[in-house]
Protein backbone atom coordinates (compact mmCIF):
# COMPACT_ATOMS: atom_id res chain seq x y z
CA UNK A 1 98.73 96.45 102.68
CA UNK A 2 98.84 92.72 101.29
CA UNK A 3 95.23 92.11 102.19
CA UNK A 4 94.19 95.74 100.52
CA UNK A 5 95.83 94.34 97.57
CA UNK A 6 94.10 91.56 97.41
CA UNK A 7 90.81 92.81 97.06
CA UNK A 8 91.86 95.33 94.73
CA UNK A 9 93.41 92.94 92.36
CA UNK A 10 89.71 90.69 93.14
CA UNK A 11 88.25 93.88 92.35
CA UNK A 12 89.98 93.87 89.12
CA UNK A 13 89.42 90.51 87.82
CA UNK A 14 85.80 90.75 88.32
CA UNK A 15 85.21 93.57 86.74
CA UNK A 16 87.50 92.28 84.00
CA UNK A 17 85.11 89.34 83.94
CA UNK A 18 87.93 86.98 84.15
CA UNK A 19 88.23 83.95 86.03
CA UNK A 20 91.08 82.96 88.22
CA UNK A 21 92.71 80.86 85.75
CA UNK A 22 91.81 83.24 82.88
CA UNK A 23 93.84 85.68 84.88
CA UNK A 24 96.51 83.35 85.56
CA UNK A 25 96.67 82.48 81.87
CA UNK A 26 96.81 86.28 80.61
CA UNK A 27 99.52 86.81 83.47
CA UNK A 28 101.63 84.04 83.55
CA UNK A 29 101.02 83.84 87.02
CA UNK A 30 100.06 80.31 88.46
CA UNK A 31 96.66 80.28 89.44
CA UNK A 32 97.51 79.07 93.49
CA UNK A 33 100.17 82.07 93.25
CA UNK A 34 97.26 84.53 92.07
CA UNK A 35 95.30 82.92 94.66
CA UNK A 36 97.39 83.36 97.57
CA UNK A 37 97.73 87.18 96.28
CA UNK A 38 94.20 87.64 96.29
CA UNK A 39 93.71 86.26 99.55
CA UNK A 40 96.48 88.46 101.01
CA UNK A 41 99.04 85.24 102.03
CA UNK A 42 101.34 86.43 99.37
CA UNK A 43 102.83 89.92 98.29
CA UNK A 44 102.53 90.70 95.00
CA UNK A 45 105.85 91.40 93.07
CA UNK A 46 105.71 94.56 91.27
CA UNK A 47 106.14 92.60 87.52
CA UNK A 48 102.81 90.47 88.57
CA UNK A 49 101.20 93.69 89.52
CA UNK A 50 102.05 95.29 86.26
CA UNK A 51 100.52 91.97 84.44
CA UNK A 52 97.79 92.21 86.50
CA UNK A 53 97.09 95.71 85.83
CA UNK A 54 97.81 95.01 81.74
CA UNK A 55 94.90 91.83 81.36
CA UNK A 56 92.56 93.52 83.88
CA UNK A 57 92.77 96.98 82.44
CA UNK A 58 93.64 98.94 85.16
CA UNK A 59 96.98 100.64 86.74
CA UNK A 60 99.63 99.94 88.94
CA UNK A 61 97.91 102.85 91.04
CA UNK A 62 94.42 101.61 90.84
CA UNK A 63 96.05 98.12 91.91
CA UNK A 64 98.32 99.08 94.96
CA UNK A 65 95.99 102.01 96.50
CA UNK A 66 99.08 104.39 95.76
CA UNK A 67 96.76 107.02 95.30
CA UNK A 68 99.91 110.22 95.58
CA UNK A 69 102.33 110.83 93.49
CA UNK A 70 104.84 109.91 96.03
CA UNK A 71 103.17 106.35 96.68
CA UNK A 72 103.97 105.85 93.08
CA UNK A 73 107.31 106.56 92.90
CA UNK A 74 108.26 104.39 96.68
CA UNK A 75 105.81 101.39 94.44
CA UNK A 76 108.29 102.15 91.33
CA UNK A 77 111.50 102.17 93.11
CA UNK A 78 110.50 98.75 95.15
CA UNK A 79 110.39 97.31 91.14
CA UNK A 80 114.12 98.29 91.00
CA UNK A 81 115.47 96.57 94.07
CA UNK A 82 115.99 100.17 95.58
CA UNK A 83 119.21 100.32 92.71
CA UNK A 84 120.82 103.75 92.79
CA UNK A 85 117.43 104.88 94.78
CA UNK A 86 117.93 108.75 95.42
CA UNK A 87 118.41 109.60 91.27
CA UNK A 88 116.17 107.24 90.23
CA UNK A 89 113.37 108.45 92.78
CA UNK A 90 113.97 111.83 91.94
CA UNK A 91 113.83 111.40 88.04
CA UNK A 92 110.45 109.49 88.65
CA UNK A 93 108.98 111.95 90.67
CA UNK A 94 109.25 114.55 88.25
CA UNK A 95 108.07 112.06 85.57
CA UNK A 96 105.24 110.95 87.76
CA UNK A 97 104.11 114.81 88.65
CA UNK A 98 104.31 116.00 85.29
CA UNK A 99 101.90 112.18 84.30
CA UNK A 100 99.78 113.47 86.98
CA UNK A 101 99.47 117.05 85.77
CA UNK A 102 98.26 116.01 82.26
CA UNK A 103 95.98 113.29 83.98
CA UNK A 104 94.54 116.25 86.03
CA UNK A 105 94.19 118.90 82.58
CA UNK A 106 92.62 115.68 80.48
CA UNK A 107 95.19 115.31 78.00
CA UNK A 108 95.31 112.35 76.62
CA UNK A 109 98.04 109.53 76.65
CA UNK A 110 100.11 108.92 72.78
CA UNK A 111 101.44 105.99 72.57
């Protein structure tokens, strides 16, 4: 999974059209740290995946392969240091199907 990653946070950056150390820069991220994530040496922590996914323009889901809606919600609950882990998964779940519902219908995001 760390080498799938990788290339999906490569992916990313090039289609961002940012360099390495404009995507370190965006991220806060040290450049050898995004490197070694790229390259699949290092995991990625779920808070550098989330920066990632903010200067790139892409998700967390687009990022980590976590394609279901369950994939999401193990990727969420790894953020939390598996803290109270049963409510918290099954709160997000529900969250996470209903997200996916309006994703699937086309309505929009509010912010």
């Amino acid at each position: 999974m760390t080498t799938k990653v990788g290339i999906l946070v490569e992916r990313a950056r090039a289609n961002a059209g940012l360099s390495q150390r404009a995507l370190a820069d965006a991220t806060g991220i040290s450049q050898s740290t995004l490197s070694r994530i790229i390259s699949g040496d290092r995991v990625a922590k779920m808070p550098e995946v989330v920066a990632i996914a903010w200067a790139t323009g892409h998700t967390v889901a687009q990022l980590t392969g976590a394609r279901t809606v369950a994939d999401r919600v193990q990727c969420a609950a790894r953020a939390t240091n598996d803290s109270g882990m049963d409510r918290m998964r099954e709160a997000l779940l529900h969250f996470l199907e209903l997200d996916d519902y309006l994703d699937d219908q086309a309505v929009p995001a509010t912010i």
